[in-house]
Each structure stands twice: as C-alpha cells, then as structure tokens.
C-alpha atoms as a PDB file:
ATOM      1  CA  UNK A   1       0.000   0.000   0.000  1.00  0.00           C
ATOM      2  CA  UNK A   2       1.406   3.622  -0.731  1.00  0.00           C
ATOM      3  CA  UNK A   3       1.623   6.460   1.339  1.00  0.00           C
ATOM      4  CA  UNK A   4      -0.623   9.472  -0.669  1.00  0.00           C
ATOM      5  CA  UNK A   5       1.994  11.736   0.731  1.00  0.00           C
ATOM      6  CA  UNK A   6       4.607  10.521  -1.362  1.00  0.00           C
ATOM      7  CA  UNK A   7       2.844  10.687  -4.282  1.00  0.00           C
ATOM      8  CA  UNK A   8       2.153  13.910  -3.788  1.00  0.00           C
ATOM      9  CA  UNK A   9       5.765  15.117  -2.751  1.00  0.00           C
ATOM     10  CA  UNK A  10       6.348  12.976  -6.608  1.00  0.00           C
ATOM     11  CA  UNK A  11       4.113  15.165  -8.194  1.00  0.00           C
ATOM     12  CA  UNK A  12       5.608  18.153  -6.746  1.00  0.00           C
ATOM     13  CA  UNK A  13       8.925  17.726  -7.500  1.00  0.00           C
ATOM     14  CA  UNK A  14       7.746  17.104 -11.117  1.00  0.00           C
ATOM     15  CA  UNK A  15       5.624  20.244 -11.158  1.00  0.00           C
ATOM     16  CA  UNK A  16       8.560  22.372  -9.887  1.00  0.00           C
ATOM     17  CA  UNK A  17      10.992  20.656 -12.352  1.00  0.00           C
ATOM     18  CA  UNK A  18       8.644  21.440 -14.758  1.00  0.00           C
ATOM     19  CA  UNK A  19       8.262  24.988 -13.786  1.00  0.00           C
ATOM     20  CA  UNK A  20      12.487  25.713 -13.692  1.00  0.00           C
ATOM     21  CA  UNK A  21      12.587  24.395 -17.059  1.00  0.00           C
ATOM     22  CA  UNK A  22       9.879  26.976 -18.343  1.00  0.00           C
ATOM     23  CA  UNK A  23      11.885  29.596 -16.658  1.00  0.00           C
ATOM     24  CA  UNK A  24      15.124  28.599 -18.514  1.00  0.00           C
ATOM     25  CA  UNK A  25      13.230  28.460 -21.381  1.00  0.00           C
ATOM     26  CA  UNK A  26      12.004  31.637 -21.210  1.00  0.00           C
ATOM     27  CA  UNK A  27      15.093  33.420 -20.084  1.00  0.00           C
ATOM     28  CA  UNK A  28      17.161  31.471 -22.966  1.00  0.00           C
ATOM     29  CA  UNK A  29      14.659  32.799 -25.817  1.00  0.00           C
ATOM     30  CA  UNK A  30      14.655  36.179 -23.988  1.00  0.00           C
ATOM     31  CA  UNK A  31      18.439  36.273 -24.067  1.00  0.00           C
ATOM     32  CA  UNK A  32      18.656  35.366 -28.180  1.00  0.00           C
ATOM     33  CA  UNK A  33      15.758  37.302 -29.377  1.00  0.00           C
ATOM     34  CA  UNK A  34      17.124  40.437 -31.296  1.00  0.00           C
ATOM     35  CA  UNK A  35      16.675  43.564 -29.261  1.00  0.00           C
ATOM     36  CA  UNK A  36      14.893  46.771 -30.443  1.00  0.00           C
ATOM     37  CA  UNK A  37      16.518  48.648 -33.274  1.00  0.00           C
ATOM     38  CA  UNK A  38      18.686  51.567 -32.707  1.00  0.00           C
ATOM     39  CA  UNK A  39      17.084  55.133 -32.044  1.00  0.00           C
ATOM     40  CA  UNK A  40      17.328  57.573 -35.007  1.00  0.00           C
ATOM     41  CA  UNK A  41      16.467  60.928 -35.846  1.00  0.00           C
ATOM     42  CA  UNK A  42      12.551  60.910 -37.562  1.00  0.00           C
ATOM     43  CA  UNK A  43      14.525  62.267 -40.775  1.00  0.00           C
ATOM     44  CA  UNK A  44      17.782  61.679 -41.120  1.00  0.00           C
ATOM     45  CA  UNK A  45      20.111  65.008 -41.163  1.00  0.00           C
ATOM     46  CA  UNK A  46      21.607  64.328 -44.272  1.00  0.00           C
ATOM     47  CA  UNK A  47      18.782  63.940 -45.966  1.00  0.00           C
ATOM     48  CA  UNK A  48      17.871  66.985 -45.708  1.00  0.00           C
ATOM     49  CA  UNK A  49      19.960  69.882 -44.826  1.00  0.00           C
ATOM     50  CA  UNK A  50      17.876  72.781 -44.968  1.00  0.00           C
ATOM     51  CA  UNK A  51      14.985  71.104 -42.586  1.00  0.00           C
ATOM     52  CA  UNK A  52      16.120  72.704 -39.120  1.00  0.00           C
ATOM     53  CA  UNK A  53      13.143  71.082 -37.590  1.00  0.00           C
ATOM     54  CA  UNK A  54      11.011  68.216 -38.279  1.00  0.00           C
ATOM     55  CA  UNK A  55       8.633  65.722 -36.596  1.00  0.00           C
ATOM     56  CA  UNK A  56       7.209  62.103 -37.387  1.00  0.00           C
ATOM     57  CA  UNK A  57       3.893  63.288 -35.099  1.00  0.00           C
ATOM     58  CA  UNK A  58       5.873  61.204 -31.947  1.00  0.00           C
ATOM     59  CA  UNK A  59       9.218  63.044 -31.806  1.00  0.00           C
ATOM     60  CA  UNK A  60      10.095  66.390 -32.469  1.00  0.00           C
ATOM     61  CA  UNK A  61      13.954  66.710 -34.107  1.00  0.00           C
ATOM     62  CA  UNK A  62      15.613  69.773 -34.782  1.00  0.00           C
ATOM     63  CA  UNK A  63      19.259  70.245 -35.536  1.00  0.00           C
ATOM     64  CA  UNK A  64      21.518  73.100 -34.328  1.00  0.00           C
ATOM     65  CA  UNK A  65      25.673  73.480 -34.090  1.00  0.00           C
ATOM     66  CA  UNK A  66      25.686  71.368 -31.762  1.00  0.00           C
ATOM     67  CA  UNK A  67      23.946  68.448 -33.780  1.00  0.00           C
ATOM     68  CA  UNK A  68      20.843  67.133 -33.620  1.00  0.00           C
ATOM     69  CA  UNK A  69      18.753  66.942 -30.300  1.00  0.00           C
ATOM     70  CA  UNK A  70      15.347  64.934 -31.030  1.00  0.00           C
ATOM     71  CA  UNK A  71      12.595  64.897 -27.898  1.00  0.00           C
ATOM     72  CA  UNK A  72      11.274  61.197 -26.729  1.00  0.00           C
ATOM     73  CA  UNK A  73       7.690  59.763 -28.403  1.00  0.00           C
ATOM     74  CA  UNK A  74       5.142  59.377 -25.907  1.00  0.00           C
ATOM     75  CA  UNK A  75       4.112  55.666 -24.746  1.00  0.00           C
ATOM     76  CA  UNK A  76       1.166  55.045 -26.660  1.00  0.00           C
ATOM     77  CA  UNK A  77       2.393  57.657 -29.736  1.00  0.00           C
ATOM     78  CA  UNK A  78       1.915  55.752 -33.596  1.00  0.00           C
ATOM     79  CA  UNK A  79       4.629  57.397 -35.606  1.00  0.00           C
ATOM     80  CA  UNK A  80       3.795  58.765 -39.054  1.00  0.00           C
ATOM     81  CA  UNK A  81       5.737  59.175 -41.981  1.00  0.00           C
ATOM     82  CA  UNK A  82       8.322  62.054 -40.979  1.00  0.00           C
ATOM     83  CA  UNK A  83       7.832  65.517 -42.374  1.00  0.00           C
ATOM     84  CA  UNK A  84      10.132  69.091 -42.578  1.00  0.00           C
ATOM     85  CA  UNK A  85       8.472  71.784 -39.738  1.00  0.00           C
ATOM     86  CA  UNK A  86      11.064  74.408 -39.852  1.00  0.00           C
ATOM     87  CA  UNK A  87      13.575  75.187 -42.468  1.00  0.00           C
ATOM     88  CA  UNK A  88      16.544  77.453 -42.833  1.00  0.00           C
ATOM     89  CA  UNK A  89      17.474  79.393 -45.418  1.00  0.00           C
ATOM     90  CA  UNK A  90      16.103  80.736 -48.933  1.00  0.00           C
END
C-alpha cells in the first residue's frame, strides 16, 4: 500500500521541475531574441539639410551646431511618416 503523501511530494517535484525548465526556457529565448533597433532621428540630417526642424507626429527633431537633439515619443504615440516643420534658409 502507498503512502498518498509521497505521491504527492512525486508530483511536486515534477511540477517544480517542470516549472524551472519553463523559466530557462524563457530566459534562454529572452536572451537570443534580437533587441529593439537603434534610435534615429525621424529624418535623417543628411537627408535633408535645410529642414532645421522636423517631426514624425511622436518626436520632435531639430538640428543646431551642436547636432541634432530629437525629444522622446510618448508611450502610446503611432509614428507617421516624418515631415520638414522648420527650415533654414532661402
């Protein structure tokens, strides 16, 4: 006859088993998957040299002598397709 408590501690050590595998699982695919692209400008600067300000409806960029300083998109912000908001010169 078998003791229900060691069945029990069986299935327990098989649950947790089961449960540190998922974990290294998770952590392992976590630890391969590419991360997020790098951050760039909403236009890049030499695209354009005579836009001194421009915006993709998320970020506002605008370039000085110092280079270009671009603001950060809000969480929930859906960018559009990037467009000139300030140019310099004639």
């Amino acid at each position: 006859m078998s003791h229900p408590a060691s069945v029990s501690n069986g299935r327990d050590g098989l649950v947790a088993g089961a449960i540190a595998a998922l974990v290294v699982v998770t952590v392992l695919i976590g630890g391969l998957a590419p991360g997020a692209p790098a951050h760039r400008a909403a236009v890049l600067p030499s695209e354009d040299a005579a836009c001194a300000e421009w915006s993709d409806g998320c970020r506002v960029c605008q370039r000085s002598d110092a280079g270009v300083a671009c603001s950060l998109p809000g969480i929930a912000c859906v960018p559009a397709a990037p467009r000139c908001a300030r140019r310099v010169g004639g």
